[in-house]
N, C-alpha and C. Protein backbone atom coordinates (compact mmCIF):
# COMPACT_ATOMS: atom_id res chain seq x y z
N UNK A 1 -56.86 -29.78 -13.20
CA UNK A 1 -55.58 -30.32 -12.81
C UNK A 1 -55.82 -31.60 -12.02
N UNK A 2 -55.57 -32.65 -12.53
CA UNK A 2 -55.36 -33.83 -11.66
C UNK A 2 -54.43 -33.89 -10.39
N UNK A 3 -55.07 -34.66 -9.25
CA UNK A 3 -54.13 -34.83 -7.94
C UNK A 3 -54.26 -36.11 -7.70
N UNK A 4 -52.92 -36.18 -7.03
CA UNK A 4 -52.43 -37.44 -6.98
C UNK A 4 -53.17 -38.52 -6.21
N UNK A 5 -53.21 -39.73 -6.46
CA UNK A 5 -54.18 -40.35 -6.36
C UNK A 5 -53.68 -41.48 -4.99
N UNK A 6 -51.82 -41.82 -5.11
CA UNK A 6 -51.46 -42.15 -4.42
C UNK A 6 -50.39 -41.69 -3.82
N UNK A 7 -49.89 -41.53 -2.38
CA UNK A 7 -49.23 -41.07 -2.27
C UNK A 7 -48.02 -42.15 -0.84
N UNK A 8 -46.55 -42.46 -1.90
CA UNK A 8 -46.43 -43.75 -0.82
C UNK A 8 -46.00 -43.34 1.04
N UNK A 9 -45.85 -42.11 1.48
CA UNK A 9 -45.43 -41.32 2.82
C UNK A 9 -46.09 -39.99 3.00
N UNK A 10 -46.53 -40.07 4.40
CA UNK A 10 -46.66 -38.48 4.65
C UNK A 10 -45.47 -37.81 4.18
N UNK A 11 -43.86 -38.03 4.01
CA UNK A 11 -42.91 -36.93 4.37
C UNK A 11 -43.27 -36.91 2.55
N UNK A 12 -43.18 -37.50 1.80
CA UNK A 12 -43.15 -37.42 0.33
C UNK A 12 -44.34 -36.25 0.05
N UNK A 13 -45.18 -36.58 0.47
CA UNK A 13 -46.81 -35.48 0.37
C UNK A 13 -45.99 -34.02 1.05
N UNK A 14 -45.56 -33.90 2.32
CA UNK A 14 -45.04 -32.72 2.28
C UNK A 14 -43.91 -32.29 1.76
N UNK A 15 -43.04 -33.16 1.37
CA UNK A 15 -42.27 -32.52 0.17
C UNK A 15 -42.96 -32.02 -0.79
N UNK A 16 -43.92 -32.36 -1.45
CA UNK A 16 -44.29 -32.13 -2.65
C UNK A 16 -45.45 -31.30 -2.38
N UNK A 17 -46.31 -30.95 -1.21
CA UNK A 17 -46.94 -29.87 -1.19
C UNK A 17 -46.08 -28.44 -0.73
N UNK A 18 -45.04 -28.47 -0.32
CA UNK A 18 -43.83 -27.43 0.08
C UNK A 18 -43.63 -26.54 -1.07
N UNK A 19 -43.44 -27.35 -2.17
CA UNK A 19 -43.33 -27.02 -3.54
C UNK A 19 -44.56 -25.82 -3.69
N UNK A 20 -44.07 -24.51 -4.46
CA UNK A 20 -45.13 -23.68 -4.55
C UNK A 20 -46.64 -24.25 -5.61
N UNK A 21 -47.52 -23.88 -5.73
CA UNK A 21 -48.48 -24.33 -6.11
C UNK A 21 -48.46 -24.33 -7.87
N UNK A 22 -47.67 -22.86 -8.19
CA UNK A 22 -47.35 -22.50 -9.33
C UNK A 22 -46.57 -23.19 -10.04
N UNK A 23 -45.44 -24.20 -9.52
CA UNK A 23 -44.70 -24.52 -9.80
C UNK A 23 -45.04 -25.81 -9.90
N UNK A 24 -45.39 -26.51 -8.84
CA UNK A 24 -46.66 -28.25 -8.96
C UNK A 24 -47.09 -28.03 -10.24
N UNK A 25 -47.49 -27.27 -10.68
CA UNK A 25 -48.69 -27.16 -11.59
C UNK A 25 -47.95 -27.47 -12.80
N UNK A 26 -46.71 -26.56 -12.50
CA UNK A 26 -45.99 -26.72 -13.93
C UNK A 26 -45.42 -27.95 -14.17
N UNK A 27 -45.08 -28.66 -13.25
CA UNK A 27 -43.92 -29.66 -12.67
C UNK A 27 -44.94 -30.96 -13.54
N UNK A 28 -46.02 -30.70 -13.24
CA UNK A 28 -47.59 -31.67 -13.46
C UNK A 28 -47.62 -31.43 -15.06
N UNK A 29 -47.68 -30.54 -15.87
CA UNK A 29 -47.88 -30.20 -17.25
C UNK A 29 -46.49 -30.38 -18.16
N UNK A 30 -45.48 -30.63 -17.32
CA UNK A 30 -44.16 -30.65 -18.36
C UNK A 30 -43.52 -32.01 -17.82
N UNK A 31 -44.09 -32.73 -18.34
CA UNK A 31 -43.51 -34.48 -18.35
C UNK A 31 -43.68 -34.97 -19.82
N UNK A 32 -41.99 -35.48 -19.95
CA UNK A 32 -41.83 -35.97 -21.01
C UNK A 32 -42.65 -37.33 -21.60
N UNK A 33 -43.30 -37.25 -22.33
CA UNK A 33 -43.79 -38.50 -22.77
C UNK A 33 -42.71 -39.50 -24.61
N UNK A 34 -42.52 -40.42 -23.94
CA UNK A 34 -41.53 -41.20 -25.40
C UNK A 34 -42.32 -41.30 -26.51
N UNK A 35 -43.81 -41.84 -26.27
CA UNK A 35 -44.51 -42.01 -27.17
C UNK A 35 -44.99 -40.90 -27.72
N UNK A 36 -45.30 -39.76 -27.45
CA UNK A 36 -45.88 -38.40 -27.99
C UNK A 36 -45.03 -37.86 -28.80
N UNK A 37 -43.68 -37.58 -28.07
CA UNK A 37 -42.34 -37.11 -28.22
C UNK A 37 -42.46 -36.33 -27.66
N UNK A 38 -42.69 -35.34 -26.71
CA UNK A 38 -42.70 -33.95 -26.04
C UNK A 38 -43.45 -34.14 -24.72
N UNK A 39 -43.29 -32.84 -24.58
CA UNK A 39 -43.93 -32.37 -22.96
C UNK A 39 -45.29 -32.80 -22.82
N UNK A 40 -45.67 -33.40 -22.16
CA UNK A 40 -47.42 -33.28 -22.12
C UNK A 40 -48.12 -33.64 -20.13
N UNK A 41 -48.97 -33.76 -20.10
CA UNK A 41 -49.77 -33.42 -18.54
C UNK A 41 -49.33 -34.84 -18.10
N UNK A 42 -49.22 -35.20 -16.90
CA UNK A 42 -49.35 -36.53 -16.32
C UNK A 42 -50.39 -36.38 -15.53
N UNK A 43 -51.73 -37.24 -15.65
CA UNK A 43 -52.93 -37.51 -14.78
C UNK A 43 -52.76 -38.98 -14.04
N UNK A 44 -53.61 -39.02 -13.03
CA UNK A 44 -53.67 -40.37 -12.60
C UNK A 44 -52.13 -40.72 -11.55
N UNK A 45 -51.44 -39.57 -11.52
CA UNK A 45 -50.02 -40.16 -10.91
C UNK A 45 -50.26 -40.14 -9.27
N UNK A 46 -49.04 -40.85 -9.02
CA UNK A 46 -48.36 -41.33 -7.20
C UNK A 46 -47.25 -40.81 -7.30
N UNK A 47 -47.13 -40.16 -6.33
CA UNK A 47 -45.84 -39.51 -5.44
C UNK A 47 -44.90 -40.54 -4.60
N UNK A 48 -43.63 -40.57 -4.59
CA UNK A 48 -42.82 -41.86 -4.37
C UNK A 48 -41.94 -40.71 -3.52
N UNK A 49 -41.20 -41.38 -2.53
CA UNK A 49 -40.20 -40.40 -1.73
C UNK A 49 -38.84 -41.11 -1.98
N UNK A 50 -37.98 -40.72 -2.92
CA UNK A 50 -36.91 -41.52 -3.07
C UNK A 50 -35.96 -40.96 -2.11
N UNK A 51 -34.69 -41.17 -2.65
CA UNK A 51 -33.18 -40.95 -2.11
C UNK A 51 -33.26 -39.59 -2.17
N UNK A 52 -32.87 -38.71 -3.01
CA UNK A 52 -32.70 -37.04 -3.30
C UNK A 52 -33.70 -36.62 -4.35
N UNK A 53 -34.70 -37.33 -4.34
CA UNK A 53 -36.02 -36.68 -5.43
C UNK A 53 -37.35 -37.24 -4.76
N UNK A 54 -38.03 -36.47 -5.53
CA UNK A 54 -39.62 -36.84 -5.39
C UNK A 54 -39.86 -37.40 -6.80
N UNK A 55 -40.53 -39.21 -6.45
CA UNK A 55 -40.80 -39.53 -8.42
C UNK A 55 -42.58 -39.38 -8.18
N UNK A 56 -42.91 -38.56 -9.50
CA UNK A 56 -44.18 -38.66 -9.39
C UNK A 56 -44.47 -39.75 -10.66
N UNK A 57 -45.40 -40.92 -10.79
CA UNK A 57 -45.28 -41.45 -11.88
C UNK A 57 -46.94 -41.81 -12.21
N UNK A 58 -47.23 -41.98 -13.05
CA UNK A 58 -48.79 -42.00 -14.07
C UNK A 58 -48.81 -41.83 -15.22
N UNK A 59 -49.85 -41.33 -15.59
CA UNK A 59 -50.48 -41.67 -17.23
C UNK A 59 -50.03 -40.31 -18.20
N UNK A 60 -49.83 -40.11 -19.59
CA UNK A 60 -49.89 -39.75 -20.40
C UNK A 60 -51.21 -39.04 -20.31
N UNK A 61 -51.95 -37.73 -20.32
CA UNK A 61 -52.93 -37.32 -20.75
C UNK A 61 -52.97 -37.53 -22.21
N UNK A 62 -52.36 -37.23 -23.16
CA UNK A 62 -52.81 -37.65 -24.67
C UNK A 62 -52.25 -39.03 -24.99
N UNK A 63 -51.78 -40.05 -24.42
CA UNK A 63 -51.81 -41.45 -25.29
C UNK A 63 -52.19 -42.36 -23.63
N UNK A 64 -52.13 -41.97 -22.53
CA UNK A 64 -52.27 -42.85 -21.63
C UNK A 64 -51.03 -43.55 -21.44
N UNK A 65 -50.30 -43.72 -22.22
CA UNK A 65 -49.06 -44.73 -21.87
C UNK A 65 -48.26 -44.36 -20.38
N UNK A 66 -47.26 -44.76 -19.85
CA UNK A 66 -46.99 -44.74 -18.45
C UNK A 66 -46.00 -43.51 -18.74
N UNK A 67 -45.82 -42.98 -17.67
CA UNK A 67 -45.05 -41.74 -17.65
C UNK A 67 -44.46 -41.19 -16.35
N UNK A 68 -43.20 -41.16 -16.79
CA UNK A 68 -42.41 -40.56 -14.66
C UNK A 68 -42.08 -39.06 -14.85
N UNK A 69 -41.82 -38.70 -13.58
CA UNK A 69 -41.32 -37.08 -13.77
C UNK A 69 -40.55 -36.98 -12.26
N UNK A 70 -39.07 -37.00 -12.32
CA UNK A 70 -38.27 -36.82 -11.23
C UNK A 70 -37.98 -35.23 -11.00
N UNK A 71 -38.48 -34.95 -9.28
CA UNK A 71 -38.22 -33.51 -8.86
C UNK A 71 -37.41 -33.97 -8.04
N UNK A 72 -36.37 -33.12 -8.11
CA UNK A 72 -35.01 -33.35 -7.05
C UNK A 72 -35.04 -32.41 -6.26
N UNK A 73 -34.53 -32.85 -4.85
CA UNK A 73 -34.60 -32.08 -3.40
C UNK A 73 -33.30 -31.35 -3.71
N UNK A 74 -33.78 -30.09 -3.19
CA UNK A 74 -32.65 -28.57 -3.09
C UNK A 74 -31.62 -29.26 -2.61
């Protein structure tokens, strides 16, 4: 499992380590990729602390192309 490589705030890192581990994991393996067409892993990503989400954004494990995955705060 890849970890994040950047991360832009402490509060963003504990948002996103709060998150159960089981669920990171999944959160990490089910990102849409355009170019693939489906679900696939994001490696290489940064954690961003937006408005009402966490954006994690990085690479495509099977084409590399760029890839986001928005988790929204409860």
């Amino acid at each position: 499992m890849s970890r994040p490589e950047n991360v832009t705030s402490f509060k963003a890192l504990q948002q996103w380590k709060a998150i159960p581990q089981q669920y990171r994991d999944k959160l990490v393996r089910n990102v849409f990729c355009g170019n693939c067409g489906g679900a696939v892993e994001i490696i290489d990503y940064s954690i961003k602390e937006e408005k009402y989400a966490l954006l994690l954004t990085g690479k495509c494990r099977t084409c590399g192309r760029p890839v986001a995955r928005v988790v929204e705060n409860e």
